[in-house]
Structure formats: C-alpha cells, structure tokens
Protein backbone atom coordinates (compact mmCIF):
# COMPACT_ATOMS: atom_id res chain seq x y z
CA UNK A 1 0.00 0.00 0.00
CA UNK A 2 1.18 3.35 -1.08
CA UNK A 3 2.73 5.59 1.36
CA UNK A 4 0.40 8.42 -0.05
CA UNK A 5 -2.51 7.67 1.98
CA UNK A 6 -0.76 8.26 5.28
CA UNK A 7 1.06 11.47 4.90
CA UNK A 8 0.00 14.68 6.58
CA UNK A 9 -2.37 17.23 4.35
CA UNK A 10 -0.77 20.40 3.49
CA UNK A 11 -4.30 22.58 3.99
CA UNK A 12 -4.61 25.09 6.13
CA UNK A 13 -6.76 23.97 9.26
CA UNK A 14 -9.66 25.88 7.89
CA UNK A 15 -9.96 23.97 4.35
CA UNK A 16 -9.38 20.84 5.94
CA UNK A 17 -12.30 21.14 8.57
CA UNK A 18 -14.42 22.35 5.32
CA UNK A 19 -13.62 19.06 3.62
CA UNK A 20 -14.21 17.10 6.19
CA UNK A 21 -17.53 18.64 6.34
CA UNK A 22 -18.79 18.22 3.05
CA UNK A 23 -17.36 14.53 3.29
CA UNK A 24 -19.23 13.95 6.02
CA UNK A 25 -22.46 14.82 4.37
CA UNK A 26 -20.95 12.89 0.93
CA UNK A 27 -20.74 9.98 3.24
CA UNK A 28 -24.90 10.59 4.14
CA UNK A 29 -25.27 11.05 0.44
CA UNK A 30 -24.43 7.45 -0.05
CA UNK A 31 -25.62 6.13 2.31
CA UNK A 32 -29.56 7.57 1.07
CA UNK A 33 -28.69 6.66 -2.19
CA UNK A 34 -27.40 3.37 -1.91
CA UNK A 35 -29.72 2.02 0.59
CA UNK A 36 -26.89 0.42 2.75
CA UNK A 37 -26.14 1.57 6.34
CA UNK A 38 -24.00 0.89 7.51
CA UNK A 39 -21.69 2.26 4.36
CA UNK A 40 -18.43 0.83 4.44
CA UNK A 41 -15.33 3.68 3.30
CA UNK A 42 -14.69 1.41 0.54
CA UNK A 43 -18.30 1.25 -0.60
CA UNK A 44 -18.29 5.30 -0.23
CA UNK A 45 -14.98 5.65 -2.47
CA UNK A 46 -16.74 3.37 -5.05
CA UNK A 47 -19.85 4.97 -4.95
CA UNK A 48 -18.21 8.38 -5.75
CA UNK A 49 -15.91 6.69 -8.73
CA UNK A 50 -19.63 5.21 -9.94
CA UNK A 51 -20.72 8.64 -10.46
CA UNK A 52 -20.16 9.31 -14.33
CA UNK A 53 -21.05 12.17 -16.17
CA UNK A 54 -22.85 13.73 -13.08
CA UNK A 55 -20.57 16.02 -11.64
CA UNK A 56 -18.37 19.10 -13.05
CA UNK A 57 -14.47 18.80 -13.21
CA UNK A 58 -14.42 21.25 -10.55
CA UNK A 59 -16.36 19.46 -8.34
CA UNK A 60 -15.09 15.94 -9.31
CA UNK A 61 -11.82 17.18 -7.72
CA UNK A 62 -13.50 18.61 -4.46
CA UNK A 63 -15.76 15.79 -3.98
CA UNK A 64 -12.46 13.51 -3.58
CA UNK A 65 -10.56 15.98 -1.86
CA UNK A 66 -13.33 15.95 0.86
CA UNK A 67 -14.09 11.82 1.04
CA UNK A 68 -10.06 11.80 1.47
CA UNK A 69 -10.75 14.42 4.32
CA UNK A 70 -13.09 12.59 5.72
CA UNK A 71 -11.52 9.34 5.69
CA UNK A 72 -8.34 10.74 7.19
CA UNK A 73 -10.30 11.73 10.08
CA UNK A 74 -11.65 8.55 10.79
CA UNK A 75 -8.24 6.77 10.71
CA UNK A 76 -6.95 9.43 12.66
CA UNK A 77 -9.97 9.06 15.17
CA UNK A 78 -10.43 4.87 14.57
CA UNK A 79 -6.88 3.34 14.64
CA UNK A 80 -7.79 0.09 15.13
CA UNK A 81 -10.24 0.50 12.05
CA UNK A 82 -7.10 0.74 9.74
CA UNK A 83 -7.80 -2.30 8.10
CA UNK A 84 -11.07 -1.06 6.58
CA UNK A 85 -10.14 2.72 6.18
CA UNK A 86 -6.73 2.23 4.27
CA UNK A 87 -7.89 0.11 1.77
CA UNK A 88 -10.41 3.08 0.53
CA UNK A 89 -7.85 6.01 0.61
CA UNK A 90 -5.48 3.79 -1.12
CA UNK A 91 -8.59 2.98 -4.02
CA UNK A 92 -8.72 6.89 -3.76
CA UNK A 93 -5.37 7.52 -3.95
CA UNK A 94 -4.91 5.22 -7.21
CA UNK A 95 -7.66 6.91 -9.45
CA UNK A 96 -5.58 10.21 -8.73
CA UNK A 97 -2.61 8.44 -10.23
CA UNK A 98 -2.46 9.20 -13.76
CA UNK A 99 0.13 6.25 -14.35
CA UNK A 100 -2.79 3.79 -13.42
CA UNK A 101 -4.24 2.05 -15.93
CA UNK A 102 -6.62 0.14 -13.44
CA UNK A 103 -8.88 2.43 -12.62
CA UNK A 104 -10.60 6.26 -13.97
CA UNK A 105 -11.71 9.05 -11.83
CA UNK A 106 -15.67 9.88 -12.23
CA UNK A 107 -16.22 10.83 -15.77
CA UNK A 108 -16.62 14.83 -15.57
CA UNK A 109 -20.55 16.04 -16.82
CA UNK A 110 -20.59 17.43 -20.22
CA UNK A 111 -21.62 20.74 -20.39
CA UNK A 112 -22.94 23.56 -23.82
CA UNK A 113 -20.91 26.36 -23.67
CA UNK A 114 -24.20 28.09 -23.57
CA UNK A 115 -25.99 26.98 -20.27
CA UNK A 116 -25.58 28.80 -16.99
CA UNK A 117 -22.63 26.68 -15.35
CA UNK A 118 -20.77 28.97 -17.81
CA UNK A 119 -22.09 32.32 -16.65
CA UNK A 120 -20.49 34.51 -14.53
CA UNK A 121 -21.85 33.53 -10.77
CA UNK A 122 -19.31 35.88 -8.62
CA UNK A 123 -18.94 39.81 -8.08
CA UNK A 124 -17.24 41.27 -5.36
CA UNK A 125 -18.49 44.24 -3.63
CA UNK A 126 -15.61 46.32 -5.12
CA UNK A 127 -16.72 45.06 -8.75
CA UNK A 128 -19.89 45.95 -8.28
CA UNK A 129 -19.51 49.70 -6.95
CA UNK A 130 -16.92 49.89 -10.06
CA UNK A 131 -20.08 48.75 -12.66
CA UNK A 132 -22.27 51.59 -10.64
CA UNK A 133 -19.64 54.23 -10.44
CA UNK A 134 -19.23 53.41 -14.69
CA UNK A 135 -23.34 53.32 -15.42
CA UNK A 136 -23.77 56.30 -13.30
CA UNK A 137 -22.09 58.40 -16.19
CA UNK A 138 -22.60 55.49 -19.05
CA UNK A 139 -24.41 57.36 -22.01
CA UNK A 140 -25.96 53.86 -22.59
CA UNK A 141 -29.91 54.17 -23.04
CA UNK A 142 -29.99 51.47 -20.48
CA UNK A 143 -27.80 52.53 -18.13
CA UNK A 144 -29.67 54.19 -15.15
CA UNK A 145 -32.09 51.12 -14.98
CA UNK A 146 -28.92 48.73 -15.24
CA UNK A 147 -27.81 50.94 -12.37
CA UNK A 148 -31.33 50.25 -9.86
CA UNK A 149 -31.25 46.23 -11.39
CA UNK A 150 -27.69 46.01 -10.05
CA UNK A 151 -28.22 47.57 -6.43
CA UNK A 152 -31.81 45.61 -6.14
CA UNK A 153 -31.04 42.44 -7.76
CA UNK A 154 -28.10 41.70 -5.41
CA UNK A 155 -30.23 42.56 -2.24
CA UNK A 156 -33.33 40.85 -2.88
CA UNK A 157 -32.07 37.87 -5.59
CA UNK A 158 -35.18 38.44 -8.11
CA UNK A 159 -35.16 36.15 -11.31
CA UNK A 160 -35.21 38.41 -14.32
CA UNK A 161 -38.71 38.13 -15.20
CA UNK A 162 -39.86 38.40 -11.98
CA UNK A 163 -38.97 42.08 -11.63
CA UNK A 164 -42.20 43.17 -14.09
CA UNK A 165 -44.30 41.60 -11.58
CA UNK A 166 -42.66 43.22 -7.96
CA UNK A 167 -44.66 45.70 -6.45
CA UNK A 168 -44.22 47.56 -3.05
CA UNK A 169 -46.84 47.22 -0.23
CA UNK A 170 -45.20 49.06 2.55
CA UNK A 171 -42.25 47.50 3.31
CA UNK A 172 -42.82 44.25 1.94
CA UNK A 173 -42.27 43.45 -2.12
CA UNK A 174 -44.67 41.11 -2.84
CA UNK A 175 -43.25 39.16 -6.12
CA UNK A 176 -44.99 36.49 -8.43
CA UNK A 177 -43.12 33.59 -8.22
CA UNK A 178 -41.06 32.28 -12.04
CA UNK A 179 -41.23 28.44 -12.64
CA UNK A 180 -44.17 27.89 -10.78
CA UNK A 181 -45.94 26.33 -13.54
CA UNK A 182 -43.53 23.66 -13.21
CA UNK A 183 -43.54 22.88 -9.74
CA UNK A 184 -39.50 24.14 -9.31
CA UNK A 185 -41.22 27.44 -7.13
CA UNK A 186 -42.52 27.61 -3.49
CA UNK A 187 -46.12 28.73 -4.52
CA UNK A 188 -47.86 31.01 -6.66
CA UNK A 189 -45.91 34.56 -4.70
CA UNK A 190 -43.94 34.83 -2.39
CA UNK A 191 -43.46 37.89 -0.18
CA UNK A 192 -40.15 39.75 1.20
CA UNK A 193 -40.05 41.84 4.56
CA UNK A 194 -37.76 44.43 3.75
CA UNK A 195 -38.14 46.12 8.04
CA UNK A 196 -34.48 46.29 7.83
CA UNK A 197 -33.69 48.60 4.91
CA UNK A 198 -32.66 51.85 5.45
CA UNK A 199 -35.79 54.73 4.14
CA UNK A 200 -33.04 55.75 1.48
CA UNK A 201 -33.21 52.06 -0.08
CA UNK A 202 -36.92 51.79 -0.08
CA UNK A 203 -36.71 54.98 -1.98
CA UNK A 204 -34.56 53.79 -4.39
CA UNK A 205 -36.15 50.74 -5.05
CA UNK A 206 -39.89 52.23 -5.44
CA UNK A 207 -37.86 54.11 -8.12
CA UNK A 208 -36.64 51.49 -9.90
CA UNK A 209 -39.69 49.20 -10.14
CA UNK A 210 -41.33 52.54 -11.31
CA UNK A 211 -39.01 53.28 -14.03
CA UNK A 212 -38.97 49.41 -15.03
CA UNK A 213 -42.60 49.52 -15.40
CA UNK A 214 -42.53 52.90 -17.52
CA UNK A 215 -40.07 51.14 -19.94
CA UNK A 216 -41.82 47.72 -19.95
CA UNK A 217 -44.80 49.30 -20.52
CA UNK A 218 -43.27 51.38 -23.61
CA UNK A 219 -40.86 48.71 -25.03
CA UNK A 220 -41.70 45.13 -24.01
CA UNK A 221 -40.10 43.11 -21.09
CA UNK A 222 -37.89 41.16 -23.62
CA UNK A 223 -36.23 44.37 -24.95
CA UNK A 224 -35.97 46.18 -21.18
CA UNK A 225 -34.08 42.88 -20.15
CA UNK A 226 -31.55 42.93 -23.48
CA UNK A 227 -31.25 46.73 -22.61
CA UNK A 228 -30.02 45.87 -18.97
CA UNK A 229 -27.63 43.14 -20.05
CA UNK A 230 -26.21 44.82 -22.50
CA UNK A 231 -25.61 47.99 -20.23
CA UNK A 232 -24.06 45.51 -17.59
CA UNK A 233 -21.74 44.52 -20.19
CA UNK A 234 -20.65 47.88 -21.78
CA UNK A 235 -19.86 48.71 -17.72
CA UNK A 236 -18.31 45.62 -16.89
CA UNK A 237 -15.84 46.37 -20.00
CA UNK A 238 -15.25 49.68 -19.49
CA UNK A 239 -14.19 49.33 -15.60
CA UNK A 240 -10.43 48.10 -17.18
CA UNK A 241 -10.78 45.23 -14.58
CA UNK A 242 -9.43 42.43 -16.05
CA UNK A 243 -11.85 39.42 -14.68
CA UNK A 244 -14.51 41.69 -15.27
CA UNK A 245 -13.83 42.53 -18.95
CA UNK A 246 -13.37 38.88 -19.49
CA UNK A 247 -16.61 37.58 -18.23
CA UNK A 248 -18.93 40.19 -17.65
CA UNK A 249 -21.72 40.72 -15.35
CA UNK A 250 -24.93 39.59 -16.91
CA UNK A 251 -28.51 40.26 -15.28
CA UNK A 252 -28.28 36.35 -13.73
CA UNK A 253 -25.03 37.08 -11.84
CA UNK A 254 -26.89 39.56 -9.89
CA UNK A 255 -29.57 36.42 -8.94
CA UNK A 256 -26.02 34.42 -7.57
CA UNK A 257 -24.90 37.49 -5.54
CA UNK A 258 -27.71 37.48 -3.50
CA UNK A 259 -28.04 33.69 -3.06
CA UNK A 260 -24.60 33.69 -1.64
CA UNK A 261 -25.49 36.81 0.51
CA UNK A 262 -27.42 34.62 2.05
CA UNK A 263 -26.17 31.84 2.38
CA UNK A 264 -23.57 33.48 4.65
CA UNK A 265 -26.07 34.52 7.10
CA UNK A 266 -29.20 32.35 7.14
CA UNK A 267 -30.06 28.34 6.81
CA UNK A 268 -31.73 26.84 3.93
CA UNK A 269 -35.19 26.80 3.95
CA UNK A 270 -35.12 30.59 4.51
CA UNK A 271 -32.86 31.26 1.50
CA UNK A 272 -35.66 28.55 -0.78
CA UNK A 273 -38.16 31.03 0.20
CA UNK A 274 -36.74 34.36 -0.39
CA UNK A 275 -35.34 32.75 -3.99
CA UNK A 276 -38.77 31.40 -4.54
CA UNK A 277 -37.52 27.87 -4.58
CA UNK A 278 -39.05 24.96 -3.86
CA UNK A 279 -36.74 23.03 -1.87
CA UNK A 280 -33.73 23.98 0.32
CA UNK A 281 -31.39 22.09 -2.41
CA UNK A 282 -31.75 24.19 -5.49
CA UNK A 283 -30.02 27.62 -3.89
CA UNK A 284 -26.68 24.84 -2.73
CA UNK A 285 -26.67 22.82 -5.92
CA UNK A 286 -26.83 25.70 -8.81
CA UNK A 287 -25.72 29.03 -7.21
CA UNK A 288 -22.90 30.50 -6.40
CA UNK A 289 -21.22 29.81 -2.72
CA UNK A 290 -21.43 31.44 0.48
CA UNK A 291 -17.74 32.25 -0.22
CA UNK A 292 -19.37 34.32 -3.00
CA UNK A 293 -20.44 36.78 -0.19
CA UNK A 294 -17.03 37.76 1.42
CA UNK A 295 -16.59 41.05 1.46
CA UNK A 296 -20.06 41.98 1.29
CA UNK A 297 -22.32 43.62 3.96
CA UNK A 298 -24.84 41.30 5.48
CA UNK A 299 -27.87 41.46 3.52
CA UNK A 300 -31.15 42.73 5.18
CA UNK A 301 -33.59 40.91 3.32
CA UNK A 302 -35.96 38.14 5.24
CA UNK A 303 -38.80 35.96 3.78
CA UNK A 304 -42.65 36.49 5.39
CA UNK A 305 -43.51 34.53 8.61
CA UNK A 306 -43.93 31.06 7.94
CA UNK A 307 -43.29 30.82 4.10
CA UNK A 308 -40.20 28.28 4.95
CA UNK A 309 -43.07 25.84 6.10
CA UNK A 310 -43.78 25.06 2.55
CA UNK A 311 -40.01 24.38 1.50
CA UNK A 312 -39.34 20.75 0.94
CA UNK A 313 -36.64 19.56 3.32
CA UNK A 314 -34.16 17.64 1.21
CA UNK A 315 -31.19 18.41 3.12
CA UNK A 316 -30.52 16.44 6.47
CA UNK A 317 -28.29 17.08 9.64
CA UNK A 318 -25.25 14.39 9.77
CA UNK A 319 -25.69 11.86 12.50
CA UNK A 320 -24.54 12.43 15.62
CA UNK A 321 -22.72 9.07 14.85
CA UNK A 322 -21.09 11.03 11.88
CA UNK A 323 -20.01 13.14 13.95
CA UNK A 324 -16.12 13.55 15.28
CA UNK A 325 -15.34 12.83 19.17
CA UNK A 326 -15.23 16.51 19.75
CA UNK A 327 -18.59 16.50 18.45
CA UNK A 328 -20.26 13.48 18.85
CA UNK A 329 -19.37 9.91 17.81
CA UNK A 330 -17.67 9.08 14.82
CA UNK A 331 -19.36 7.09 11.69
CA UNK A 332 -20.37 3.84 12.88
CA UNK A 333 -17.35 0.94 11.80
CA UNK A 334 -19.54 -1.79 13.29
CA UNK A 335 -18.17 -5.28 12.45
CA UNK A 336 -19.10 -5.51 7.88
CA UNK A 337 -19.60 -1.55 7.95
C-alpha cells in the first residue's frame, strides 16, 4: 500500500475542517442513495468513482478531496479501524494516479458552452460599486435602470422576469413567483419583509420598479431585459478590470450574488423562500457559494412569517454518529460496515 494515503495534508486547518464537512455529508449522500447503512469507506470511495457524467471537473476534484478528508479523520480518530479505512484512501489515492491504468476518476458532466454553469456567478463588492460608479455616467440608453437592477437584484435575488411583476406594499415586495408552472417554485408569490432597509433604499427601489414599469410598458419586457444586459456589459468592460472585462456581469449574476449573501447569514429553507424555490437544495446545488459573499455587507432581506413551512426539506443534519469525538461519535465501523 502506497505511502500516499498516510502522509500529513498540506491545507490550512480551515480547508481541511471544510472538507471534512462536506465529506461527512458525501458519506450521508451514499448512504440515502445506496440504501446500505451501515456504508463501508470502501463502498463510499466506489460509490463516488460510480458517479459518471454527473458532476463538473471542478467538483469531481473537491468531492475527492473531501471523502479523502473525511476518511483521514476517521483513521486518525479509529486506529484500530485501519484495516477497513486504508484500503479506501489507497482505491482513492490510485484513481488520482495518472500512471494507473486500473482504474478512472468519475467521468466529468458534459456541459454547452451556452448553459448557466458557464455564466459569470461571482462579483465582489468592489466590482460591483466599479459597474455603478461606470453606469452612473454610461451614455448607454440602459444605463440608469442597469444601475437600480444592479443595487436591487443583489439585495433581494429576483429572477429576471420576476422584476415586471414586484410591487411595493409598505415594506414588503410582494413578487410572483417564475417556474411555478412547473412545480420548481414555493407557490404562486412569495413575499419579502424588507423592516431592515434603510428609508433611502426603499426609496430607491420604489424608483426602480417605477421606471422598469414605464419602460416595460413602452418597449416590451424582452427588450428592457436585453437593454439591462447589455448595459451591464458595456460597464463591466469599461471598468479596465481584467476578470470583469473577461466575463462580464450579466442580469443572472446579480440572482447568484444574493443567493450567496445569504447563504452566509441564514439556513436553507429561509434562502428557498426568499429565492422562490421549492426546496432547500436548489439555492446549494446551482448558485454561487457562500464564499461568494465575502466582502459583502450582510444582507437585510428576510422571507414572510412562515413561508419556509412550505419548503421541501431535502437536506438532512449528519448523525450524531457522523459526527467527530469533539462533536459526537464518529461514523459507525460496526463489524461488515
């Protein structure tokens, strides 16, 4: 057996407890899917090298990075479970090889240069006051309502097409909910308490959805919403910033920001209902991480009392028997597990 699967990791404390983490819940993954508790590390390792064409490069990498994580733990914390531990970060260790002829790492998803995976999903706090600071004196027809989609979009998360439907009532913005005909929404509206947000903001965003409506009205939703990307893009350019100029910000990246705004400050089932989601999955699958969010100011927006009662739960705690010594009990390595 390789000497690989013993040596130290070289990540910082932080990224190591993060992989751990999202090995632990890799290891609950499997164990749902596969119907076998317990789930032996070997079965785990060969469940994740079973999973063709599912996963991006990207994630291919992190997923094993993690399962090693967590499986380094569990020797570290299980000694005398060696014997069934080594054997799966040495299967782990061998698809990483790429002199081994034996075995392939999961297949990475295919993915059209034209869906979503591709579009820009981060924007830094600094990036964005750059795009505002360059619309505010853009001679773009666009620009000023580019300006209010920016600053709104990125505090309240609103789908494109849902912005023709917002309206004010107080200080709530009661929204009709996009992909509800399809059963990927939580209802027909949902409804955002905005208590938190400063007079000055309210202001500003009663002007916007005014000035949307005045241009909807006059030019169609389809043209407004070319008229805002295209604005976005002419700003993004001209702010010199390299990452910026090459992958601009489109009208969707605005959608991510907020998703990762709040991630970073509230649980799931509150961020399904202020996105309009139906379950407390979509928001972690398909947008951008709570990492997204550094650097920004904690965002003020909450959903209505009691609209998280309708989000389906598909995420679950780990175990307390997933859980490290510290913590709880580590997985269970009963005997066959």
């Amino acid at each position: 057996m390789s000497d690989r699967n013993v040596e130290t990791p070289t990540q910082t404390p932080e990224t190591e407890r993060a992989y751990y983490k999202r090995g632990q819940s890799l290891f609950v993954r499997a164990t749902r899917e596969t119907g076998v508790d317990p789930l032996t590390p070997l079965a785990l390792v060969m469940w994740f090298l079973a999973a063709h064409r599912r996963w991006s490069r990207r994630t291919v990498r992190v997923y094993r990075a993690s399962i090693r994580a967590f499986l380094w733990r569990l020797l570290q914390e299980n000694p005398n479970r060696a014997g069934l531990i080594l054997p799966a970060l040495d299967l782990l260790a061998t698809v990483a090889d790429p002199l081994s002829q034996r075995l392939v790492a999961p297949e990475q998803t295919v993915r059209s240069k034209l869906t979503s995976a591709n579009k820009r999903k981060h924007l830094t706090e600094a990036e964005a006051d750059a795009i505002d600071r360059v619309l505010a004196r853009l001679g773009h027809q666009y620009a000023a309502l580019a300006r209010g989609y920016l600053r709104n979009t990125c505090r309240l998360g609103l789908r494109p097409s849902e912005w023709p439907t917002a309206r004010l009532v107080g200080r709530h913005l009661v929204v009709r909910n996009g992909k509800n005909m399809n059963g990927r929404a939580n209802g027909e509206v949902r409804v955002l308490v905005l208590d938190e947000w400063l007079p000055e903001r309210i202001e500003i965003l009663d002007s916007f959805i005014a000035a949307l409506g005045w241009f909807v009205k006059k030019h169609g939703w389809d043209r407004v919403h070319a008229g805002i990307r295209r604005a976005l893009r002419a700003a993004s350019i001209a702010t010199g910033i390299p990452s910026l100029v090459r992958r601009p910000v489109t009208p969707y990246t605005c959608r991510h920001v907020a998703a990762a705004r709040l991630k970073a400050v509230t649980d799931r089932a509150e961020v399904a209902a202020i996105m309009g989601h139906a379950t407390d999955e979509t928001a972690s699958i398909h947008y951008a991480p709570r990492s997204a969010a550094k650097g920004w100011q904690p965002i003020q927006t909450r959903a209505a009392a009691g609209a998280t009662a309708s989000i389906r739960r598909t995420y679950r705690e780990v175990p307390e028997r997933f859980s490290s010594p510290r913590e709880g009990n580590a997985p269970s390595m009963r005997p066959g597990a």
